[in-house]
N, C-alpha and C. Protein backbone atom coordinates (compact mmCIF):
# COMPACT_ATOMS: atom_id res chain seq x y z
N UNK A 1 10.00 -78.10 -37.71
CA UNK A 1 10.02 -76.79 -37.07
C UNK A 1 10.92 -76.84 -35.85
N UNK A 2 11.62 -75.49 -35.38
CA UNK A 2 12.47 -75.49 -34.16
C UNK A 2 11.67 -75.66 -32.86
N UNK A 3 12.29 -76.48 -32.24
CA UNK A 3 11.76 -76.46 -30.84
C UNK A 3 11.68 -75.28 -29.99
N UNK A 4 10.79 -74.56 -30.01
CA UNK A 4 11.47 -72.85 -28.93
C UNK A 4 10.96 -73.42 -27.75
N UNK A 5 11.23 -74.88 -27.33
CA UNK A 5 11.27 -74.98 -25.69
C UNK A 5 12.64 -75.73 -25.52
N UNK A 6 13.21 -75.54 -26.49
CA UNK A 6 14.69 -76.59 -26.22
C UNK A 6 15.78 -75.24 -26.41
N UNK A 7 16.27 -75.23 -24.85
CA UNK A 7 17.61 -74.81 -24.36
C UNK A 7 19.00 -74.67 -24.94
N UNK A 8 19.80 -73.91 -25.31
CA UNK A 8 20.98 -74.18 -25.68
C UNK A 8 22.07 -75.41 -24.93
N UNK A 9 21.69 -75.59 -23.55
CA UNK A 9 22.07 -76.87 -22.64
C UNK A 9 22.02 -77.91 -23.47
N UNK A 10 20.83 -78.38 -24.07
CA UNK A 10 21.08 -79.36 -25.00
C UNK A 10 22.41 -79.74 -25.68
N UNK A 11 23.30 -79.42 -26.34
CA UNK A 11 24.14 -79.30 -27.41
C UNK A 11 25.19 -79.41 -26.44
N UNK A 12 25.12 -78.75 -25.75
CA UNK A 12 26.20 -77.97 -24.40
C UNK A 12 26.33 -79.01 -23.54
N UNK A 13 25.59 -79.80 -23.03
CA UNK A 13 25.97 -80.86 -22.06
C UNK A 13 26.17 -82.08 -23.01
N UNK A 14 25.87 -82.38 -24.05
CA UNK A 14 26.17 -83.49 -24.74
C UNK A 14 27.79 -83.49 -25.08
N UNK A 15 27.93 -82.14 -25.52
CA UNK A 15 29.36 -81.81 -25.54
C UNK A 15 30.35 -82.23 -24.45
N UNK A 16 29.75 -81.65 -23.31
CA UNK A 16 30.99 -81.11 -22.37
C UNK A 16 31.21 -82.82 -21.73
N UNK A 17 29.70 -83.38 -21.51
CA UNK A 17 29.93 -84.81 -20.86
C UNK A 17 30.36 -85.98 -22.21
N UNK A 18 30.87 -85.23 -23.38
CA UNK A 18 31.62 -86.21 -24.38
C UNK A 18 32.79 -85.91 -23.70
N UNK A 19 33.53 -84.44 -23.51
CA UNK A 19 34.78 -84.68 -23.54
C UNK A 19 35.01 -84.75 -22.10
N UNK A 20 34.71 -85.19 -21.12
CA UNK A 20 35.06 -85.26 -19.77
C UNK A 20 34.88 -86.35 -20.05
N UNK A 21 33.87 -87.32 -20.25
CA UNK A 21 34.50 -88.74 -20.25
C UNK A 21 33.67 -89.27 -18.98
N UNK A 22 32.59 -87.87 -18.63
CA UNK A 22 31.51 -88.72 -16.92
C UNK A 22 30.35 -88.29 -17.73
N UNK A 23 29.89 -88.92 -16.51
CA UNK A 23 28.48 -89.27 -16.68
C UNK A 23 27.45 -88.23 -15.96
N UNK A 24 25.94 -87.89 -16.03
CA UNK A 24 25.19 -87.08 -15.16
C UNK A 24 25.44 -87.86 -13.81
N UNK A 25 25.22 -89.30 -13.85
CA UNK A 25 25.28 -89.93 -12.58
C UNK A 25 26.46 -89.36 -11.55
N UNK A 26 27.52 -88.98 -12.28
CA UNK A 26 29.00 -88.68 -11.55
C UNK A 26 28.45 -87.35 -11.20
N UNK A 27 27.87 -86.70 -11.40
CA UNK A 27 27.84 -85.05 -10.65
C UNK A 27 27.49 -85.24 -9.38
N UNK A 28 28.22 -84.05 -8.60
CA UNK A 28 28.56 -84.21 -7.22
C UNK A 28 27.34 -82.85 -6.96
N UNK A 29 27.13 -81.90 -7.66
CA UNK A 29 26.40 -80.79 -7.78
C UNK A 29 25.96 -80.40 -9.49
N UNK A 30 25.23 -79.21 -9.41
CA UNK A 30 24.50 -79.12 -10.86
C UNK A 30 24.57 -77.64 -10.98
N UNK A 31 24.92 -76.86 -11.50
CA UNK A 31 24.85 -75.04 -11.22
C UNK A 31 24.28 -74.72 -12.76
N UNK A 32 22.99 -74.38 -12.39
CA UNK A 32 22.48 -73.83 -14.25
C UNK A 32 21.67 -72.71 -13.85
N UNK A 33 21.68 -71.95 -15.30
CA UNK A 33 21.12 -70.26 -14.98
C UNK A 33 19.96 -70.32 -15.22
N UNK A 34 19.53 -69.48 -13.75
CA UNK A 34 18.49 -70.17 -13.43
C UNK A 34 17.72 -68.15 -13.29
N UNK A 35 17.42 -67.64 -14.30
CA UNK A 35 16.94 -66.42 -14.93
C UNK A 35 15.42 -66.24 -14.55
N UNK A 36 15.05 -67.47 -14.99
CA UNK A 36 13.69 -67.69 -14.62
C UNK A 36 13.09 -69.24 -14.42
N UNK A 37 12.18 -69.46 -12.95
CA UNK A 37 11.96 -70.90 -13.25
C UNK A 37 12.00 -71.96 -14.60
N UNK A 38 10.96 -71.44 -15.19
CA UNK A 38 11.07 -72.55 -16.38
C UNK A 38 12.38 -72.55 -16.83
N UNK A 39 13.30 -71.74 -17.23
CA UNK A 39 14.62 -71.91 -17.60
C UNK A 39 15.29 -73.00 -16.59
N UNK A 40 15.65 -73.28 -15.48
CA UNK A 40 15.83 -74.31 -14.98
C UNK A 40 15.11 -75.65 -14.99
N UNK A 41 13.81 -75.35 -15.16
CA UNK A 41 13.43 -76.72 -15.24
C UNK A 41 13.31 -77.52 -17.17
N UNK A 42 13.46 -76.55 -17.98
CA UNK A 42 13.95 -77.03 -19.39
C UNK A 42 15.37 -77.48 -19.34
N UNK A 43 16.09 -76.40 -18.51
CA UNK A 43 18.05 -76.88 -18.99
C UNK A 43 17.90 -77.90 -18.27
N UNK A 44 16.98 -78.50 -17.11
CA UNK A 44 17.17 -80.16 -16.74
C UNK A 44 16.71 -80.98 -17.69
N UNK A 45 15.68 -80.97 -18.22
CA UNK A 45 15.40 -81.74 -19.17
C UNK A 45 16.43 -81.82 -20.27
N UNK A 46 16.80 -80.80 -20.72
CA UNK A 46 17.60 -80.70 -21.98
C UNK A 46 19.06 -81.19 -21.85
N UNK A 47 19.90 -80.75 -20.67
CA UNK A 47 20.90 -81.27 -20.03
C UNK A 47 21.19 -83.31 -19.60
N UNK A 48 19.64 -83.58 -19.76
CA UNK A 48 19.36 -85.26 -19.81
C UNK A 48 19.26 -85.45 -18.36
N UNK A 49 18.78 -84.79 -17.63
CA UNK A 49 19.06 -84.97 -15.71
C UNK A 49 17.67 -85.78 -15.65
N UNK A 50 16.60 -85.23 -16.52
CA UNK A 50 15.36 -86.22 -16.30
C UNK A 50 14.72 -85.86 -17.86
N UNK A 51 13.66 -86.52 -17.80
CA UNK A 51 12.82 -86.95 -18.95
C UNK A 51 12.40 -85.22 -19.61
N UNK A 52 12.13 -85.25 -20.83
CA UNK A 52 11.46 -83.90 -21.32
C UNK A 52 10.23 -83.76 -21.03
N UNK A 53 9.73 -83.08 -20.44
CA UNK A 53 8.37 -82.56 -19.83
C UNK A 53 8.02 -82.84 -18.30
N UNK A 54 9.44 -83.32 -17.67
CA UNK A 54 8.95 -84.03 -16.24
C UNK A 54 10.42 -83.40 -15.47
N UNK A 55 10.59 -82.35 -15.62
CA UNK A 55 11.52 -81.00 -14.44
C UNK A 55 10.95 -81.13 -13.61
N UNK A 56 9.51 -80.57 -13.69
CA UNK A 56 9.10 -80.09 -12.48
C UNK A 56 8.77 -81.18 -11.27
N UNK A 57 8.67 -82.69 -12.02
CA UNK A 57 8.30 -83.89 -11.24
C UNK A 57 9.55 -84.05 -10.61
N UNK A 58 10.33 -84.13 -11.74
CA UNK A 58 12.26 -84.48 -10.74
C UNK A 58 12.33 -83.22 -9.90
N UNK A 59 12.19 -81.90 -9.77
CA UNK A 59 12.74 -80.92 -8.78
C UNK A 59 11.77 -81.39 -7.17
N UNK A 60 10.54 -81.80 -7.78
CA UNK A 60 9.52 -81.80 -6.48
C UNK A 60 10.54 -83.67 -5.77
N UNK A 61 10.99 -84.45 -6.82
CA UNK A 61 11.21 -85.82 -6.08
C UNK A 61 13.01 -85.59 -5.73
N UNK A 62 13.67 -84.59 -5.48
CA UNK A 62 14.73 -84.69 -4.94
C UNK A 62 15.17 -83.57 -3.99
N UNK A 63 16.13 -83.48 -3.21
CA UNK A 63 16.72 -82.38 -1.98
C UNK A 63 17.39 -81.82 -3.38
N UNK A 64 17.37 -80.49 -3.46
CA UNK A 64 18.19 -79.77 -3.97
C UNK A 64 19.06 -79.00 -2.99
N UNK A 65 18.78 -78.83 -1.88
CA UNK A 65 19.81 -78.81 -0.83
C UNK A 65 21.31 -79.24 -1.45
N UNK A 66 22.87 -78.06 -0.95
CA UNK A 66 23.72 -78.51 -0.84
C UNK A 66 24.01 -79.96 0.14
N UNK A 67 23.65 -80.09 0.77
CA UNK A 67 23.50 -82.04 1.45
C UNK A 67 22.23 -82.92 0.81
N UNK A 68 21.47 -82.34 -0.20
CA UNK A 68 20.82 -83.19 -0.97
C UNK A 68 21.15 -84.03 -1.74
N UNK A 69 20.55 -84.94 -2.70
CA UNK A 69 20.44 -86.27 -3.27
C UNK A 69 20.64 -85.64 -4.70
N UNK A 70 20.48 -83.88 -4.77
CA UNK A 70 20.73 -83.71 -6.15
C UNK A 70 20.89 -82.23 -6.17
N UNK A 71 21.91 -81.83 -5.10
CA UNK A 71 22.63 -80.16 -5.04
C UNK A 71 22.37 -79.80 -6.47
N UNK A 72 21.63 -78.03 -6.57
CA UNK A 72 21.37 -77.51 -7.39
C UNK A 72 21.81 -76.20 -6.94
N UNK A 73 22.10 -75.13 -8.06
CA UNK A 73 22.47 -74.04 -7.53
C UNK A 73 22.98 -73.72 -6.25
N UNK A 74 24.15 -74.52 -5.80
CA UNK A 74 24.61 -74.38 -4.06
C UNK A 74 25.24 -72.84 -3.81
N UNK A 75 25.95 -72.43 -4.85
CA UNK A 75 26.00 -71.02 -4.63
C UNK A 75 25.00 -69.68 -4.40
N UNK A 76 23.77 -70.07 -4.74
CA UNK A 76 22.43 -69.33 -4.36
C UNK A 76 21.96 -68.95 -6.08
N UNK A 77 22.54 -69.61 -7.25
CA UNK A 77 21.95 -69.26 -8.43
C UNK A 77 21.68 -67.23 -8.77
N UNK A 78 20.91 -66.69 -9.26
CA UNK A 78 21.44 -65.59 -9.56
C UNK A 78 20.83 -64.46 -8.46
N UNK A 79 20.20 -64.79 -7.54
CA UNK A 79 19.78 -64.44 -6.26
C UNK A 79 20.68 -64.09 -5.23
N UNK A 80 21.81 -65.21 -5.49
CA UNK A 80 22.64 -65.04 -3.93
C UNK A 80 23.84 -64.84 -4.67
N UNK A 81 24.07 -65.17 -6.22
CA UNK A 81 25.68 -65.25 -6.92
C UNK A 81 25.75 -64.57 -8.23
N UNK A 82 24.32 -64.38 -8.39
CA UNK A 82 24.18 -63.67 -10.06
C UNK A 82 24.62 -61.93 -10.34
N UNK A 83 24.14 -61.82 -11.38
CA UNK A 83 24.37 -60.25 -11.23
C UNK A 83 22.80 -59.74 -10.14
N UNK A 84 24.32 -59.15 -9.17
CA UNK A 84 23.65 -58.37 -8.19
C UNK A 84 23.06 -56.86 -8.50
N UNK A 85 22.07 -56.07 -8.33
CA UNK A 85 21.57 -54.87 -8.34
C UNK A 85 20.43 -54.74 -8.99
């Protein structure tokens, strides 16, 4: 049966970090659409940033702060950069 908790990120970051040739470790920042909480904390899991079922453990154990240990949405995600109105 389909997973309806698995993200299109899945497919999408396996891709994009084949043809760039880096790694998650190499990200300097992370920008994902972030619509609704759980949608951010699945596209981390699914994206490979941490384990499947443990988002919410990695968001609580890092600065998501732009001067954090793991910049997330530094542009303000769809709040401060999304569609406005």
């Amino acid at each position: 049966a389909e997973d309806l908790l698995q993200t299109p990120i899945a497919h999408a970051a396996e891709t994009a970090f084949a043809m760039s040739g880096l790694t998650r470790a190499q990200m300097d920042m992370v920008s994902i659409y972030d619509c609704y909480t759980i949608t951010v904390l699945l596209s981390l899991e699914d994206a490979g940033f941490c384990e499947k079922g443990k988002g919410m453990e990695f968001v609580s154990q890092h600065d998501l702060t732009f001067r954090g240990d793991f910049p997330l949405n530094t542009a303000g995600g769809q709040l401060g950069f999304g569609q406005a109105g």
